[in-house]
N, C-alpha and C. Protein backbone atom coordinates (compact mmCIF):
# COMPACT_ATOMS: atom_id res chain seq x y z
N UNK A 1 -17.68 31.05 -4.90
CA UNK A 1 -16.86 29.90 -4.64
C UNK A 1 -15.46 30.14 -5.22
N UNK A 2 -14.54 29.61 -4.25
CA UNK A 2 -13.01 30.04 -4.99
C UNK A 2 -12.67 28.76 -5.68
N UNK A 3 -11.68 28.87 -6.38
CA UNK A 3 -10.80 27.93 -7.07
C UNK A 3 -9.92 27.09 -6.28
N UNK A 4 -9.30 25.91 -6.52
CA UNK A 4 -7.74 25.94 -5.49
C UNK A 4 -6.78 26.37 -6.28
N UNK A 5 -5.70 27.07 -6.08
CA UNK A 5 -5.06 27.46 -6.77
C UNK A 5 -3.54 26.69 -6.61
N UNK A 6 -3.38 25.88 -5.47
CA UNK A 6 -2.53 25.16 -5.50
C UNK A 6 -1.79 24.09 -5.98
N UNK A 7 -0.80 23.12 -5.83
CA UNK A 7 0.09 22.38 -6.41
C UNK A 7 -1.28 21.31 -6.60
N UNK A 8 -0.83 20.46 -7.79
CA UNK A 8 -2.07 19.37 -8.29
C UNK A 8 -1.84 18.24 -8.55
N UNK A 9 -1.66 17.54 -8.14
CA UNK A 9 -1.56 15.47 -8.37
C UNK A 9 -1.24 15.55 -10.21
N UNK A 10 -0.21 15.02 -9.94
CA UNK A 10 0.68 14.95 -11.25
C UNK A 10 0.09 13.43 -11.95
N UNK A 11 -0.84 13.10 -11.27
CA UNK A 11 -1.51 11.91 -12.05
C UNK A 11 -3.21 11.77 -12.29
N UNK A 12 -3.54 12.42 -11.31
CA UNK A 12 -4.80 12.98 -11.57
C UNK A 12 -5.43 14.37 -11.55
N UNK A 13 -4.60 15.04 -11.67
CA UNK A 13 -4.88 16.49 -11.71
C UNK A 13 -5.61 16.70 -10.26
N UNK A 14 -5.80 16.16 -9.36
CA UNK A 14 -6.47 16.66 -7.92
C UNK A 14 -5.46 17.09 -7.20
N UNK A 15 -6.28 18.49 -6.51
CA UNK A 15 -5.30 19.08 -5.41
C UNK A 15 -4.96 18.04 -4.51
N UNK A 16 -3.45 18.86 -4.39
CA UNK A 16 -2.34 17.96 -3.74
C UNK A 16 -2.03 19.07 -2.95
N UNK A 17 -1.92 19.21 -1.41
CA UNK A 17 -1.12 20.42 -1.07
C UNK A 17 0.45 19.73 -0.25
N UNK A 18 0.83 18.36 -0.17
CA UNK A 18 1.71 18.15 0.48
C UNK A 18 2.82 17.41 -0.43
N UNK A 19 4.13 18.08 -0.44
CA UNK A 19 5.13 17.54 -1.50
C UNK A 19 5.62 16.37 -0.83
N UNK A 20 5.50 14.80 -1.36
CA UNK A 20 6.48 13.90 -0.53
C UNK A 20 7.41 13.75 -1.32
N UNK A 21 8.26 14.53 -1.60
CA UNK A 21 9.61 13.76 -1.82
C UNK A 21 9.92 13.84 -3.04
N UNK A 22 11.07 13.59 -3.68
CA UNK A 22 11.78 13.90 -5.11
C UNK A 22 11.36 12.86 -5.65
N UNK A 23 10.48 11.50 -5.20
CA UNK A 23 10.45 10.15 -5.94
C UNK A 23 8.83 10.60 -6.47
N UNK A 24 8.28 10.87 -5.72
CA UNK A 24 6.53 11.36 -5.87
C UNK A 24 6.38 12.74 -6.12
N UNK A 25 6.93 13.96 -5.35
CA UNK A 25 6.76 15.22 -5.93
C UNK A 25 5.38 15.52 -5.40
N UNK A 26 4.48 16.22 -5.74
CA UNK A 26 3.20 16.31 -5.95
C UNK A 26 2.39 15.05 -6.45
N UNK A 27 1.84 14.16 -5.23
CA UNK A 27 1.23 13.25 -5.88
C UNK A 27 0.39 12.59 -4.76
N UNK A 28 -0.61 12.83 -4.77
CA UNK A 28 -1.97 12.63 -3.51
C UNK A 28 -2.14 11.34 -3.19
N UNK A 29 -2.29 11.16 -1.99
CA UNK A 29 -2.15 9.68 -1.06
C UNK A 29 -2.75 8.66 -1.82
N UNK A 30 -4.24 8.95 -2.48
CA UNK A 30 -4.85 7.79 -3.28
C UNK A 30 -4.16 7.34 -4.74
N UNK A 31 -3.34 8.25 -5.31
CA UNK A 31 -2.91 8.03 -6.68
C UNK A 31 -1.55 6.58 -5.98
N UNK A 32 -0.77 7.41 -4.87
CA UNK A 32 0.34 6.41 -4.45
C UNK A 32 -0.35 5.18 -4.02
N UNK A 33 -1.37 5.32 -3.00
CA UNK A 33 -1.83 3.47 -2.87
C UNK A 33 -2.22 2.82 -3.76
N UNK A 34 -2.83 3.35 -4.81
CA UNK A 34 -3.34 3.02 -6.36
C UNK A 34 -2.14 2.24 -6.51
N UNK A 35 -1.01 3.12 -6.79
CA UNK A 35 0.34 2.66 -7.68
C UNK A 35 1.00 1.66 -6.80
N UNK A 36 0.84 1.60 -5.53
CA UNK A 36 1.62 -0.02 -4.45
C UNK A 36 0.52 -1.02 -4.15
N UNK A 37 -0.66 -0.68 -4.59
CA UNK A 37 -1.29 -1.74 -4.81
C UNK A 37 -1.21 -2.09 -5.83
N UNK A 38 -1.25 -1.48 -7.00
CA UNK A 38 -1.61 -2.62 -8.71
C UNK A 38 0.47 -3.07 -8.55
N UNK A 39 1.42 -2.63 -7.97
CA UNK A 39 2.92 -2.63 -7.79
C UNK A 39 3.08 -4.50 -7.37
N UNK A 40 1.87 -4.48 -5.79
CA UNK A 40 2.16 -5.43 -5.11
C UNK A 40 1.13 -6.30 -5.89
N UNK A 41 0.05 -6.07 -6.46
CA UNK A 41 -0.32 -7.22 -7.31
C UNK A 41 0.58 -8.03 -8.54
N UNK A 42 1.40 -7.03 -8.75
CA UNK A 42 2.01 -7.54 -10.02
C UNK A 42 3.64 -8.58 -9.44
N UNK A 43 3.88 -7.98 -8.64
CA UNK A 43 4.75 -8.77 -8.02
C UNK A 43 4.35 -10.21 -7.43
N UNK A 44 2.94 -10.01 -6.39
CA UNK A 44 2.05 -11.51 -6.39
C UNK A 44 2.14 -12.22 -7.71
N UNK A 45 1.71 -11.76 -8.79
CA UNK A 45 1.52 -12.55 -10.01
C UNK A 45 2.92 -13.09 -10.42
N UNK A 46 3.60 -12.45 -10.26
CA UNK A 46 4.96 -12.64 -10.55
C UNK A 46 5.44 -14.30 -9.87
N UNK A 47 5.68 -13.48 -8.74
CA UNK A 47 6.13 -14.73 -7.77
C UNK A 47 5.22 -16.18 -7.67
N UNK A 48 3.72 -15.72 -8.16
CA UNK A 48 2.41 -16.72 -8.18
C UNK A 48 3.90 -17.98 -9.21
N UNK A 49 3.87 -17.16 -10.70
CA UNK A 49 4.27 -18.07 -12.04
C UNK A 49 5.53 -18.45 -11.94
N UNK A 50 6.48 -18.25 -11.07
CA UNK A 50 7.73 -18.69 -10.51
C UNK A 50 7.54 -19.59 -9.88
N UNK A 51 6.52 -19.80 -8.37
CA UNK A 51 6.53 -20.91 -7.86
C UNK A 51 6.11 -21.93 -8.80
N UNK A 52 5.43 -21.68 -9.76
CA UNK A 52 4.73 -23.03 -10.41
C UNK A 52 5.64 -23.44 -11.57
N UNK A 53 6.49 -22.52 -11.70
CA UNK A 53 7.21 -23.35 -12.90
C UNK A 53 8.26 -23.89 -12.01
N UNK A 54 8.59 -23.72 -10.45
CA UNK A 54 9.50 -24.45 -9.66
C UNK A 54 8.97 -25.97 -9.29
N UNK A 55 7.45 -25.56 -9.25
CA UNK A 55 6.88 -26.88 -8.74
C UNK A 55 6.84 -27.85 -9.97
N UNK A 56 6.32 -27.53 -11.25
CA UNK A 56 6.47 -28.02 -12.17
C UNK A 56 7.51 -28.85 -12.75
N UNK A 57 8.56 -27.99 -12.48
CA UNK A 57 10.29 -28.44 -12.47
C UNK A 57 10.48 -29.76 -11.82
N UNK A 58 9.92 -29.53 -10.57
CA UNK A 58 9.89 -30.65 -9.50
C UNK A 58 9.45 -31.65 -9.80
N UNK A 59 8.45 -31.62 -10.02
CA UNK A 59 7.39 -32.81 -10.34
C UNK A 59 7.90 -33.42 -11.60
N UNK A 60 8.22 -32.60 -13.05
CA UNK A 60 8.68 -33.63 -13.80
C UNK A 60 10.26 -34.11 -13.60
N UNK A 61 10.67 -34.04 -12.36
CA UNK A 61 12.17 -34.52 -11.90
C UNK A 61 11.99 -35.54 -11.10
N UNK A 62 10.69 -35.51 -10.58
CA UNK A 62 10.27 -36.59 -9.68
C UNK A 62 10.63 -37.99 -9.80
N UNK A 63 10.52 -38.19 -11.08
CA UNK A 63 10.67 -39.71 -11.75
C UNK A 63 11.97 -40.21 -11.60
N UNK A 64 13.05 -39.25 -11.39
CA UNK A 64 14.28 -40.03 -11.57
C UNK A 64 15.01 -39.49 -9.90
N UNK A 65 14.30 -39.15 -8.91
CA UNK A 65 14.83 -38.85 -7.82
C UNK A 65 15.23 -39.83 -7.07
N UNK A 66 14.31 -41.26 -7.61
CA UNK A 66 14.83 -42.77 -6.63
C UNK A 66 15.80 -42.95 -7.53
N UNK A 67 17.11 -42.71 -8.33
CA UNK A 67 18.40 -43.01 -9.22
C UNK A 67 19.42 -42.39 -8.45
N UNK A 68 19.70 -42.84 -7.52
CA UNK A 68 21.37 -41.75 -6.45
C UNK A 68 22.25 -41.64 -7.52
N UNK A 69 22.58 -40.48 -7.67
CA UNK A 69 23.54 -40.05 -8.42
C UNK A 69 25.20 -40.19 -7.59
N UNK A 70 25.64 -40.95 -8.20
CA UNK A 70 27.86 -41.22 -7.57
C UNK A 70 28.55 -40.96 -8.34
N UNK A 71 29.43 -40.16 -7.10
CA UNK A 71 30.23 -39.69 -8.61
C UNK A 71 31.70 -40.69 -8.36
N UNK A 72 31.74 -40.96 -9.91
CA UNK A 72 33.25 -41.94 -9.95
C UNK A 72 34.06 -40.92 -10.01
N UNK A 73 35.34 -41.82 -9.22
CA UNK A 73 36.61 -40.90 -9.01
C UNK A 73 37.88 -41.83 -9.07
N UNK A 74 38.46 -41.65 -8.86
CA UNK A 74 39.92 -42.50 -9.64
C UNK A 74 40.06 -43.08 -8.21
N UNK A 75 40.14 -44.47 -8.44
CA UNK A 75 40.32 -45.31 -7.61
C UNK A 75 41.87 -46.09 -7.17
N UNK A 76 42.48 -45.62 -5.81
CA UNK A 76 43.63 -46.02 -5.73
C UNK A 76 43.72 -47.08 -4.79
């Protein structure tokens, strides 16, 4: 049985034989979906705790939304 002797996934040590690019280098299709999936989970989570502190925002503003705000201005 031979060895591979070729280029190797710079994150899991598994042969890699196809270079994508100066951003990845040596780095095998499953290590990259690994890394844009846990990428795009973290961004979901992200955006999840943004909407709720917008909604949150909202809701305790709620109370004073029936008060129209006018603005005085010099009356001629």
């Amino acid at each position: 049985m031979t060895t591979y002797r070729g280029p190797r996934c710079r994150s899991c040590d598994g042969p890699c034989w196809q270079y994508k690019g100066d951003v990845w280098g040596y780095t095998c299709t499953a290590c990259i979906d690994r890394h844009l999936d846990a990428a795009a989970a973290r961004a979901d989570a992200r955006d999840l705790k943004a909407r709720q502190r917008l909604l949150s925002k909202r809701a305790n503003n709620s109370v004073f939304s029936a008060v129209s705000k006018v603005s005085v201005g010099a009356v001629t």
